[in-house]
C-alpha atoms as a PDB file:
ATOM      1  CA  UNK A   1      38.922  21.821  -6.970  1.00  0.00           C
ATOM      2  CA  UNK A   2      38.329  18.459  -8.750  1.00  0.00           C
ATOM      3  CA  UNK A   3      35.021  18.551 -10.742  1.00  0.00           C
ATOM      4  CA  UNK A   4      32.334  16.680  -9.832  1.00  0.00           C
ATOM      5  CA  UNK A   5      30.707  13.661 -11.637  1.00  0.00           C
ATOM      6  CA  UNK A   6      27.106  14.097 -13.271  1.00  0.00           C
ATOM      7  CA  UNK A   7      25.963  11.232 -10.869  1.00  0.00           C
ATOM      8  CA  UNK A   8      27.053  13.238  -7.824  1.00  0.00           C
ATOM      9  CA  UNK A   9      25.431  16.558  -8.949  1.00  0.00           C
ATOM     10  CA  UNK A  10      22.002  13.778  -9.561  1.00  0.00           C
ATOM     11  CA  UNK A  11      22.577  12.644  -6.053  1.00  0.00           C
ATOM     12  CA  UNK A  12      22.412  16.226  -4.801  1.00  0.00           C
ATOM     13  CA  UNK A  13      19.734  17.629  -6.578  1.00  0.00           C
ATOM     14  CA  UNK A  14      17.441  14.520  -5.485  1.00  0.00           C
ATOM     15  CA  UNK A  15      18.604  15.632  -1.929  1.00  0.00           C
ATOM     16  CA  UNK A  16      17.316  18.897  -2.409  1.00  0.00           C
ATOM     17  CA  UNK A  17      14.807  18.347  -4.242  1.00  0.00           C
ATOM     18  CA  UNK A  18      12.342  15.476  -1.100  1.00  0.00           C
ATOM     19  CA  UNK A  19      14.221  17.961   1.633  1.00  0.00           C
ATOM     20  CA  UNK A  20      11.981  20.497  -0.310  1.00  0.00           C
ATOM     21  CA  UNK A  21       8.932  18.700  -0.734  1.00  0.00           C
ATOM     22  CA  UNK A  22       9.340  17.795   2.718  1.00  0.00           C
ATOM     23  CA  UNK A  23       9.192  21.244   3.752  1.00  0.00           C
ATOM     24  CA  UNK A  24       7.042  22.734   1.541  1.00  0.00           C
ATOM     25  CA  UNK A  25       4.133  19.934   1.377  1.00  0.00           C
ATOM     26  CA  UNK A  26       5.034  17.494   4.137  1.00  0.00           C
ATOM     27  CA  UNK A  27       5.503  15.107   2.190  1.00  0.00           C
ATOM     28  CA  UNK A  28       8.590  13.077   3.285  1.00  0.00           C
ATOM     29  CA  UNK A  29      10.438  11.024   0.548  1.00  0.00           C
ATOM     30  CA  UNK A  30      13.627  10.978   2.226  1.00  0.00           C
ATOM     31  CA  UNK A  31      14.022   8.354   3.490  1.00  0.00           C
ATOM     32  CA  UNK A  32      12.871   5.730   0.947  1.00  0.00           C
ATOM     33  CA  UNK A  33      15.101   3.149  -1.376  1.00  0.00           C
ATOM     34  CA  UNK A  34      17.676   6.228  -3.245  1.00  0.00           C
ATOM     35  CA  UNK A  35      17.755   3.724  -6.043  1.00  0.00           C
ATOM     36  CA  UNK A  36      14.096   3.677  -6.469  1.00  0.00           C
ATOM     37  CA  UNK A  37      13.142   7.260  -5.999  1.00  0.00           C
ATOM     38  CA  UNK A  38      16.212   8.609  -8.241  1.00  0.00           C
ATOM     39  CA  UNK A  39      14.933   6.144 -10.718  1.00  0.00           C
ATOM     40  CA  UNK A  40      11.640   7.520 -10.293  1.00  0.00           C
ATOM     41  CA  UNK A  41      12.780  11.169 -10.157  1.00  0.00           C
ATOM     42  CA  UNK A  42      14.127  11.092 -14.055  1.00  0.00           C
ATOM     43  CA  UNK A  43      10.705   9.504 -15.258  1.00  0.00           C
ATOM     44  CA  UNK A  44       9.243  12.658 -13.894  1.00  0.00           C
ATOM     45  CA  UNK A  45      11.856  14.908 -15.383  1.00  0.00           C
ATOM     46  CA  UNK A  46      11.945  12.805 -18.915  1.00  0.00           C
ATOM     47  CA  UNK A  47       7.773  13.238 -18.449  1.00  0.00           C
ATOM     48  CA  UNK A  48       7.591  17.258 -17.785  1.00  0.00           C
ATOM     49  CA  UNK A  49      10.532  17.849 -20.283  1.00  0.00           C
ATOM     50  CA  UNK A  50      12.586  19.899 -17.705  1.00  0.00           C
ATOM     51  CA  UNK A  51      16.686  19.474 -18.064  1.00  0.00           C
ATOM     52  CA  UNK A  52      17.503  18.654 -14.575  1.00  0.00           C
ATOM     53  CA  UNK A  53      16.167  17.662 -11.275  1.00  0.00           C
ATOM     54  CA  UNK A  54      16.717  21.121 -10.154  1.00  0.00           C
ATOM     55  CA  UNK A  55      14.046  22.775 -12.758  1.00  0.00           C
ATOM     56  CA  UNK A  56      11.493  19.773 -11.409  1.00  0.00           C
ATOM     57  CA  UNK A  57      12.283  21.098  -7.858  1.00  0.00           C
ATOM     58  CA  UNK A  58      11.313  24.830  -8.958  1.00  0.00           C
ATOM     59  CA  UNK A  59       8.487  24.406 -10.978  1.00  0.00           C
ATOM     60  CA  UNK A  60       6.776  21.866  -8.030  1.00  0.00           C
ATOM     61  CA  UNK A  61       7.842  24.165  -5.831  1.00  0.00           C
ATOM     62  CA  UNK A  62       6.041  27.130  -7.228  1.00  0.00           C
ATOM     63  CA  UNK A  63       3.344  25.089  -8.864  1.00  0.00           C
ATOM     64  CA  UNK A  64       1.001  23.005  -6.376  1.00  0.00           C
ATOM     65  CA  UNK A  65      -1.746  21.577  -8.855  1.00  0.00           C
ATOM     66  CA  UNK A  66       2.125  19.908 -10.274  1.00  0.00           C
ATOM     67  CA  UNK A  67       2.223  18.068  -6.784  1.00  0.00           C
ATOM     68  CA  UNK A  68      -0.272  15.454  -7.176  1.00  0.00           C
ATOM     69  CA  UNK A  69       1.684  14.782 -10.634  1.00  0.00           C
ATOM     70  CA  UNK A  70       4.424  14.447  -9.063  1.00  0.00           C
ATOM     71  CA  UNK A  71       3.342  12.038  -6.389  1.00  0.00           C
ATOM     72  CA  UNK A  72       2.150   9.883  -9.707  1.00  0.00           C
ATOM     73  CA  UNK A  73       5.294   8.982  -9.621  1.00  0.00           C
ATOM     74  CA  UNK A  74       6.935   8.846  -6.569  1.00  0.00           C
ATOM     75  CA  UNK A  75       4.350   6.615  -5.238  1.00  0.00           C
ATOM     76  CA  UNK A  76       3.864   2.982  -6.933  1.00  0.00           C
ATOM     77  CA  UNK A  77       0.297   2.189  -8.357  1.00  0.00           C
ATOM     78  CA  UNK A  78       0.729  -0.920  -9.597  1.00  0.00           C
ATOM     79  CA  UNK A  79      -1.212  -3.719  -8.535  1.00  0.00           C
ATOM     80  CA  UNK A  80      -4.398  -6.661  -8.862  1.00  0.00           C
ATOM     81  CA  UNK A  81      -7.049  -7.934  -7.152  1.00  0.00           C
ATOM     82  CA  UNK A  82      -5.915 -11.177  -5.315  1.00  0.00           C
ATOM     83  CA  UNK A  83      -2.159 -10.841  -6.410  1.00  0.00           C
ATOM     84  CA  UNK A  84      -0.328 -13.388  -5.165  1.00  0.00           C
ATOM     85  CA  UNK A  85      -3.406 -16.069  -5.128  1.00  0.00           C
ATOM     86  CA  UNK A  86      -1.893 -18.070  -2.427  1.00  0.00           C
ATOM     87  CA  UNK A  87      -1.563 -15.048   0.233  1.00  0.00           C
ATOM     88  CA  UNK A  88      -5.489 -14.635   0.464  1.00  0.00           C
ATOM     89  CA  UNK A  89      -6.136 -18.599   0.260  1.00  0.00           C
ATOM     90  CA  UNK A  90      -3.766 -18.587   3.405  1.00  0.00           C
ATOM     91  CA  UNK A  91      -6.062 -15.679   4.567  1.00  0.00           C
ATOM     92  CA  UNK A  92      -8.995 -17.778   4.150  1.00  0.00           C
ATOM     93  CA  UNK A  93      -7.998 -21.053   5.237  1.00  0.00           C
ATOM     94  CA  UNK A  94      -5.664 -20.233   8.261  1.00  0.00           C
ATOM     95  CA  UNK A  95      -6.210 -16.725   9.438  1.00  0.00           C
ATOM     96  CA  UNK A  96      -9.870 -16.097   9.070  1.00  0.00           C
ATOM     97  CA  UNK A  97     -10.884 -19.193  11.126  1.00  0.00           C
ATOM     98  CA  UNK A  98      -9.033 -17.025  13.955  1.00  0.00           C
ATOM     99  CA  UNK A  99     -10.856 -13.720  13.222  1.00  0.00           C
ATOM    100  CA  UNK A 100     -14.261 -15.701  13.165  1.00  0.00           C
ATOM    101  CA  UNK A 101     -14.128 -15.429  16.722  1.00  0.00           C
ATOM    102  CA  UNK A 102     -13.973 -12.196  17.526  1.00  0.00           C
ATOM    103  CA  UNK A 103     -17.046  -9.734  17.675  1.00  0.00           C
ATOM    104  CA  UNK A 104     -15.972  -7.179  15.733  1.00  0.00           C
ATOM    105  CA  UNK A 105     -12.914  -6.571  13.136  1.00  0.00           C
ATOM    106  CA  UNK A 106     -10.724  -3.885  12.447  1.00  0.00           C
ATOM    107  CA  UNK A 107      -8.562  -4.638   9.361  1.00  0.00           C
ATOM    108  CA  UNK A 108      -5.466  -1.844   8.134  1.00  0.00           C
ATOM    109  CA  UNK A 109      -4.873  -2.244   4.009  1.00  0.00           C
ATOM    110  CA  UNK A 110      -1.482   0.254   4.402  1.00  0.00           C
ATOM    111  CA  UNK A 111      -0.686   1.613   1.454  1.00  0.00           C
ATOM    112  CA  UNK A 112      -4.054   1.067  -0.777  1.00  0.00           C
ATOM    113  CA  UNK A 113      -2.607   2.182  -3.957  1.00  0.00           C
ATOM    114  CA  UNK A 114      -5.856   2.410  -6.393  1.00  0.00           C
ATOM    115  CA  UNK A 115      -7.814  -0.001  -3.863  1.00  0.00           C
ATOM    116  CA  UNK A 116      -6.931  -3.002  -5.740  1.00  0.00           C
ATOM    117  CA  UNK A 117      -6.436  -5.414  -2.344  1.00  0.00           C
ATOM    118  CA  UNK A 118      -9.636  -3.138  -0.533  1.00  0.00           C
ATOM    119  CA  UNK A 119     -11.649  -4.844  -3.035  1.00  0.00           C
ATOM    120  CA  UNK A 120     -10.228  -8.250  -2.761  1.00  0.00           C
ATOM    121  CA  UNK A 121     -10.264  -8.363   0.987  1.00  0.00           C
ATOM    122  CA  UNK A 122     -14.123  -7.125   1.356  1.00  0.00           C
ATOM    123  CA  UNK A 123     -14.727  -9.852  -1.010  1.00  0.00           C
ATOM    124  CA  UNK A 124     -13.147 -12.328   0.559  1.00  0.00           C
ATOM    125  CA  UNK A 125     -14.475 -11.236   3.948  1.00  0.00           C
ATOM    126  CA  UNK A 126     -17.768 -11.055   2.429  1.00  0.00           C
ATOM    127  CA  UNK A 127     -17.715 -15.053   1.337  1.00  0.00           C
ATOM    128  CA  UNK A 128     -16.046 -15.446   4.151  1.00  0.00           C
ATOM    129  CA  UNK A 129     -19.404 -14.346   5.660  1.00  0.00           C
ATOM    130  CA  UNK A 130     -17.166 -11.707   8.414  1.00  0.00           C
ATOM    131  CA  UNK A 131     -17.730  -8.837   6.321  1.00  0.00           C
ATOM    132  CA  UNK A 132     -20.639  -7.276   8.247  1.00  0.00           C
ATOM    133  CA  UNK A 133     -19.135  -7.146  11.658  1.00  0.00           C
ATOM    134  CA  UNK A 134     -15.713  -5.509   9.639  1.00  0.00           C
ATOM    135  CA  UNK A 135     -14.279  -1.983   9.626  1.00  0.00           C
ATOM    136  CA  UNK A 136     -11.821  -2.138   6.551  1.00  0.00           C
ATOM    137  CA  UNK A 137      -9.346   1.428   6.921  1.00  0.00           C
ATOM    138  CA  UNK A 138      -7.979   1.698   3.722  1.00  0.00           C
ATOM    139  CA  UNK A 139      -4.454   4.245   3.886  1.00  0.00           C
ATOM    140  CA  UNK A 140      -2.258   5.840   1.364  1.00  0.00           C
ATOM    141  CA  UNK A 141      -0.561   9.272   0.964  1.00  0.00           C
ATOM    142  CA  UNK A 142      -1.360   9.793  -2.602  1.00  0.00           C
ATOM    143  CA  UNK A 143      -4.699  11.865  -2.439  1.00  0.00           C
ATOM    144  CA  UNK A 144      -5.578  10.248  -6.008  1.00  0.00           C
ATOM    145  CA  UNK A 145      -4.676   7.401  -5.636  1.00  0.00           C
ATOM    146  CA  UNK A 146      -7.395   7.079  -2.634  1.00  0.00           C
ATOM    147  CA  UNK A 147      -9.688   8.653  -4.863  1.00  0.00           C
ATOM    148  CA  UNK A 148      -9.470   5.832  -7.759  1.00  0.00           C
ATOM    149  CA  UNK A 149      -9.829   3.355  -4.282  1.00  0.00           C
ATOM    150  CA  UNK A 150     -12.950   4.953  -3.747  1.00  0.00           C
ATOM    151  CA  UNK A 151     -14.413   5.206  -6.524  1.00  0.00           C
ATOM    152  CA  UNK A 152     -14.084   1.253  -7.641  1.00  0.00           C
ATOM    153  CA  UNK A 153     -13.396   1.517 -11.560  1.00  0.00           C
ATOM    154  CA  UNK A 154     -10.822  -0.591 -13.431  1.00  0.00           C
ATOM    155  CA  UNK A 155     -10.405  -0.814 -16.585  1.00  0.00           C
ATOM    156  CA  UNK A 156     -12.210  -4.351 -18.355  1.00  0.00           C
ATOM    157  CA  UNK A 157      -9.012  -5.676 -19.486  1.00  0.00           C
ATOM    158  CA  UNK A 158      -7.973  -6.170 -16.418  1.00  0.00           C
ATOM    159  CA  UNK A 159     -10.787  -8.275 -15.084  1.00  0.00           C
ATOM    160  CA  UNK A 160      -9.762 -11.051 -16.203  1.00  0.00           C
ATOM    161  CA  UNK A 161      -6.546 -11.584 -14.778  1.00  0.00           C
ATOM    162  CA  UNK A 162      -8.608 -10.470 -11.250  1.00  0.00           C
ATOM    163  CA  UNK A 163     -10.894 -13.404 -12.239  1.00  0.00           C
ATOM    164  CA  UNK A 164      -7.872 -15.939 -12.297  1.00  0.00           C
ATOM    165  CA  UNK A 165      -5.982 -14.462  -8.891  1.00  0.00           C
ATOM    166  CA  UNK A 166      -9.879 -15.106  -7.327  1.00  0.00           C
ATOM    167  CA  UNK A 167     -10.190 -18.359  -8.472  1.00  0.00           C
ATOM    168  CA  UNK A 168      -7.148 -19.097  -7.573  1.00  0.00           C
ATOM    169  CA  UNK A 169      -7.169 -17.864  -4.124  1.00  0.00           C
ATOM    170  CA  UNK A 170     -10.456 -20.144  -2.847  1.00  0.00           C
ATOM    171  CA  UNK A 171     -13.328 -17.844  -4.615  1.00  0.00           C
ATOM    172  CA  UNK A 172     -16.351 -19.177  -3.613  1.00  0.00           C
ATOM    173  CA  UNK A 173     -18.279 -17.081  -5.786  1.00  0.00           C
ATOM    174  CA  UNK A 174     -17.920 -15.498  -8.938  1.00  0.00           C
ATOM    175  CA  UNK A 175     -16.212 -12.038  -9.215  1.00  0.00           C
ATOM    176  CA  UNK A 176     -18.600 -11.009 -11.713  1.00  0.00           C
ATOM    177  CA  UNK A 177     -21.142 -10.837  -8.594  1.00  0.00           C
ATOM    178  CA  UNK A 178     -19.607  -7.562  -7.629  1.00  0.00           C
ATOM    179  CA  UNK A 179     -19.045  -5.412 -10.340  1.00  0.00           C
ATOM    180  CA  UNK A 180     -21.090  -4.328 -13.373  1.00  0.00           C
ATOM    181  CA  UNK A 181     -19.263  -3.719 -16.900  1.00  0.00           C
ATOM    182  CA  UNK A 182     -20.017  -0.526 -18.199  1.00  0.00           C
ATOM    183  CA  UNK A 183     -17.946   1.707 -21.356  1.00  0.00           C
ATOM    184  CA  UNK A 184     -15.230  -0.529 -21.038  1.00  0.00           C
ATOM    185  CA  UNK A 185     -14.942  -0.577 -16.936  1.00  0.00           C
ATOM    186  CA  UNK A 186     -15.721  -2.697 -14.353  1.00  0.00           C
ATOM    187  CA  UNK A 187     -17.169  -0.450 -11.725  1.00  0.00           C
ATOM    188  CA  UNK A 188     -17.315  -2.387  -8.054  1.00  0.00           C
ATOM    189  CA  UNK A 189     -20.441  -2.546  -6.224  1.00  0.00           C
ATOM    190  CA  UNK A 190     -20.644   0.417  -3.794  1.00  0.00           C
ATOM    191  CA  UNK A 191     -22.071  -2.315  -1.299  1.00  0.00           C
ATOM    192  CA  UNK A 192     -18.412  -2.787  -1.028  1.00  0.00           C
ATOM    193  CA  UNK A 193     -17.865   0.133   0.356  1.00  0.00           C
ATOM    194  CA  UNK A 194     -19.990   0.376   2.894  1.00  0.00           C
ATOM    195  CA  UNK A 195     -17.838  -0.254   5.694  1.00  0.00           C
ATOM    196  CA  UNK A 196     -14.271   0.978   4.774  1.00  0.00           C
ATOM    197  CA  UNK A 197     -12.934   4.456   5.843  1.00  0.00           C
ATOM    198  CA  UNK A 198     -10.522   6.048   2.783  1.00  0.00           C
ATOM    199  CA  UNK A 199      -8.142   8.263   4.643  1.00  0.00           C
ATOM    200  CA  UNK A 200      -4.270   9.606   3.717  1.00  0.00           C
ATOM    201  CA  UNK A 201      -1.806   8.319   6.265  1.00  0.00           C
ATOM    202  CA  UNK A 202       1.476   8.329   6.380  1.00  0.00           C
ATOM    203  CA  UNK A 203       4.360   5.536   7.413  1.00  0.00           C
ATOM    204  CA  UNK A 204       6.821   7.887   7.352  1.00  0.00           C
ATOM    205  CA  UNK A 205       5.437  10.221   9.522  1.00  0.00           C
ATOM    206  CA  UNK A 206       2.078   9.551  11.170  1.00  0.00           C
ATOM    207  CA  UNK A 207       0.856   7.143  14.470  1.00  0.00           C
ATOM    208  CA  UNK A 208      -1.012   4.662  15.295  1.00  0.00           C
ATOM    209  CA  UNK A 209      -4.810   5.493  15.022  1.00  0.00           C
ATOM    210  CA  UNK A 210      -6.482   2.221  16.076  1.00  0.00           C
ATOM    211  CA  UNK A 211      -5.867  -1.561  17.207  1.00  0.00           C
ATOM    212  CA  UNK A 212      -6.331  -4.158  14.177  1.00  0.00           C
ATOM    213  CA  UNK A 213      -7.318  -7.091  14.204  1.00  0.00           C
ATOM    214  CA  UNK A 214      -5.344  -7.821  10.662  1.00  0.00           C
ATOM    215  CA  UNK A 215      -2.629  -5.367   9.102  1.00  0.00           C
ATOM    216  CA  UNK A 216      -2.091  -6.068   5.143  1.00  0.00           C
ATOM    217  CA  UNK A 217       0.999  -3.673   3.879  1.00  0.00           C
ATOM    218  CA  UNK A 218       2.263  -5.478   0.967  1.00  0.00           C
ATOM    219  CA  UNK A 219       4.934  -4.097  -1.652  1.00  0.00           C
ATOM    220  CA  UNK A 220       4.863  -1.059   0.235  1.00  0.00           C
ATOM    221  CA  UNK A 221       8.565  -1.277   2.619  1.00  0.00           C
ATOM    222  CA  UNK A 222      10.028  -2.477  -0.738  1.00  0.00           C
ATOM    223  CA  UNK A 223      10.374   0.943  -1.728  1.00  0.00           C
ATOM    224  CA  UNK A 224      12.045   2.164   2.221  1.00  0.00           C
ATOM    225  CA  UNK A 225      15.533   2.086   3.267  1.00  0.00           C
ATOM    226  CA  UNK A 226      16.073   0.224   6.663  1.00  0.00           C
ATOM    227  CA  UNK A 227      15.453   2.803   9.033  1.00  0.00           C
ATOM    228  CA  UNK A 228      11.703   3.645   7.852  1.00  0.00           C
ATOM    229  CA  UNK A 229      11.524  -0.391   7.408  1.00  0.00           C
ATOM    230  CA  UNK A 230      11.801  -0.191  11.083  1.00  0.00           C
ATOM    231  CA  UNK A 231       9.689   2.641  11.728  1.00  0.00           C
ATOM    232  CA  UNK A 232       6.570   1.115   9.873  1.00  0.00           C
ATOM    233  CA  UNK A 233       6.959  -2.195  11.605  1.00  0.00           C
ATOM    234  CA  UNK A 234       7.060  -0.581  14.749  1.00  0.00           C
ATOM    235  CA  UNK A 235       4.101   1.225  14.023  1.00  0.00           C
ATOM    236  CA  UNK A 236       2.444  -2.256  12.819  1.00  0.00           C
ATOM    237  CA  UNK A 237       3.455  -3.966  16.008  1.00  0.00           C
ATOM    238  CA  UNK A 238       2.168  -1.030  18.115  1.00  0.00           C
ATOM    239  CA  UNK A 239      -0.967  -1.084  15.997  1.00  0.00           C
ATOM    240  CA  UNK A 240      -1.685  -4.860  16.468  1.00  0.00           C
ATOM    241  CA  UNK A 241      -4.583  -6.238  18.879  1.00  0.00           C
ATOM    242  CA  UNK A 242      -2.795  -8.929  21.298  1.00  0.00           C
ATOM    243  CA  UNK A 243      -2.808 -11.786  18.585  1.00  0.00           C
ATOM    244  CA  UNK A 244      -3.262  -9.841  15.938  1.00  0.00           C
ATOM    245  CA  UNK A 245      -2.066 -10.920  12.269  1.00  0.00           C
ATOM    246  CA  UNK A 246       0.153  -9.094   9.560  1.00  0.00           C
ATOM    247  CA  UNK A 247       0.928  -9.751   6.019  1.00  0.00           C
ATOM    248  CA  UNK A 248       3.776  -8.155   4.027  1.00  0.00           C
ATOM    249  CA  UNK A 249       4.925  -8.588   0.867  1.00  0.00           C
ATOM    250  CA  UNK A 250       7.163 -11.829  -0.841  1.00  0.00           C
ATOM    251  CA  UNK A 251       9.860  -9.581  -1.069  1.00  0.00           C
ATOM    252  CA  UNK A 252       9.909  -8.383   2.211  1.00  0.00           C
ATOM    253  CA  UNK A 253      11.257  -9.475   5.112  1.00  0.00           C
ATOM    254  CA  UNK A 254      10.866  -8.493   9.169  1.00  0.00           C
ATOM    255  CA  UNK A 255      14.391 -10.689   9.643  1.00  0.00           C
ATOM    256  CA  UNK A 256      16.571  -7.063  10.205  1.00  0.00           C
ATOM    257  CA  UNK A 257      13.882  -4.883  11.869  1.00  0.00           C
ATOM    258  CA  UNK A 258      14.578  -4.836  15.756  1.00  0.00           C
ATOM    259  CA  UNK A 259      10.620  -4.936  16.474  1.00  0.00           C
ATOM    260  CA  UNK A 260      11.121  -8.351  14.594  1.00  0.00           C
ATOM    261  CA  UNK A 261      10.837 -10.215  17.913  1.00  0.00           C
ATOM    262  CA  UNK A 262       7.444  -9.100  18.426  1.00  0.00           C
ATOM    263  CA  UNK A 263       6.073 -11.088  15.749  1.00  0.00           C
ATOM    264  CA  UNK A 264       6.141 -15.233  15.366  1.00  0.00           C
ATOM    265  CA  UNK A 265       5.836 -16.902  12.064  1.00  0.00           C
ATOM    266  CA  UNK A 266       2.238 -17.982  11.112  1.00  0.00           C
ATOM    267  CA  UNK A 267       2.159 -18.619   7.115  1.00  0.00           C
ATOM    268  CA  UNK A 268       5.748 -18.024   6.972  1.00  0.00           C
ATOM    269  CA  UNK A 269       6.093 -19.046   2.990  1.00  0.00           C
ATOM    270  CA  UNK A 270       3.098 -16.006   2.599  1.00  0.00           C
ATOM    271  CA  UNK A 271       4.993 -13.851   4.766  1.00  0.00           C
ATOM    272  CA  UNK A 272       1.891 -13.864   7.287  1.00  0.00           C
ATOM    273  CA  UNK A 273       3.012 -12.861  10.826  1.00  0.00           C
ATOM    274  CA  UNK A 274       1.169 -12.980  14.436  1.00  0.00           C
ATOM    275  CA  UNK A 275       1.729 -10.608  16.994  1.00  0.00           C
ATOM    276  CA  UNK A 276       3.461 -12.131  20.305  1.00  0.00           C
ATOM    277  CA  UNK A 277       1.995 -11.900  23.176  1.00  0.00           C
ATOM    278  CA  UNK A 278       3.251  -8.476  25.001  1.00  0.00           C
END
């Protein structure tokens, strides 16, 4: 038998290893970029000093307070408040004027991360002045990671690159309105708050749970390969009010997903999308 290459043996544990979290937590890895996740993978092995993938697999198998850890790294937290200036501006300028005349909102931020974009989005609704009759649902399927959303504290240093991304995207206040600086933090206002629901969901694996008026998921399908690409636009199409609006990330592209047909360009350089008509 010819041996086999350290790569392979990798390739295998990392197999193992999401088949197992899949089974034992229900949390389903498998079938996101293998580049990414491998890459990912030896962080978490280099962090927890373990010599292979195979000791992470045991010890978060027979260790849950190691999950959450663990999903540190699998899932991405890195992000700002208004990154990408010119995606919100487009929000302002072209696709609020739309939402304006409906009632009542519903508005999907898939994939919160540590509520960066929740922020920036009920402030921009807020100036906007559409952020009273708007339910924000703010999803992500690292429990911490919603629990740094909810709580609304970033560290000062980071304001003011926020400050420049909300100039920059048509601020028509200043940012300092909503926070207060305290111990080196900038903790949000909980006013905020007050009308988005925190929950875990799931693009690998959970439905659709409501019609939106406006789906943000950006930097988020990155991270899939092209099968859950598809899934999660599917889900976004089937999530969408008739007319409804999405925005995805500059990197990403609905050009290969077959649900791509359901969807006409709107801000097409911002990678804004509107639903067809059914």
């Amino acid at each position: 038998m010819s041996p086999v290459a350290p790569h392979e043996v990798e390739d295998i544990e990392i197999q193992l290893l999401l088949e197992a979290l899949f089974q034992r937590y229900h949390y389903d890895f498998r079938h996101y970029a293998r580049a990414s996740i491998k890459r990912r993978l030896l962080q978490a092995r280099t962090h927890f000093g373990l010599p292979s993938l195979t000791a992470l697999q045991e010890r978060v198998l027979h260790d849950p307070e190691m999950l959450p850890q663990l999903l540190g790294f699998l899932t991405v937290q890195v992000s700002e408040m208004f990154r990408d200036p010119a995606y919100f501006r487009a929000l302002r300028e072209q696709v609020l004027p739309h939402l304006r005349t409906y009632p009542s909102l519903k508005v999907w931020i898939a994939g919160c991360s540590a509520g960066e974009e929740v922020y920036s989005l009920a402030i921009l609704f807020r100036e906007e002045g559409l952020f009273d009759r708007t339910m924000f649902y703010a999803t992500d399927i690292n429990p911490d990671a919603l629990r740094a959303a909810e709580a609304g504290v970033y560290s000062l240093d980071r304001i003011r690159k926020f400050t420049e991304n909300h100039q920059k995207s048509g601020g028509r206040t200043s940012l300092s309105d909503y926070y207060t600086a305290d111990y080196g933090r900038a903790v949000f206002d909980k006013s905020l708050r007050t009308n988005v629901v925190f929950s875990d969901h799931s693009l690998v694996s959970d439905a659709v749970f409501g019609e939106m008026q406006l789906i943000s998921c950006r930097n988020v399908m990155i991270y899939f390969d092209r099968p859950l690409q598809d899934r999660a636009v599917g889900l976004f199409k089937d999530s969408l009010a008739r007319n409804g609006f999405l925005g995805i990330g500059s990197k990403e592209s609905l050009r290969f997903s077959r649900h791509a047909g359901a969807f006409a360009d709107f801000v097409p350089e911002e990678k804004i999308y509107r639903r067809r008509e059914p």
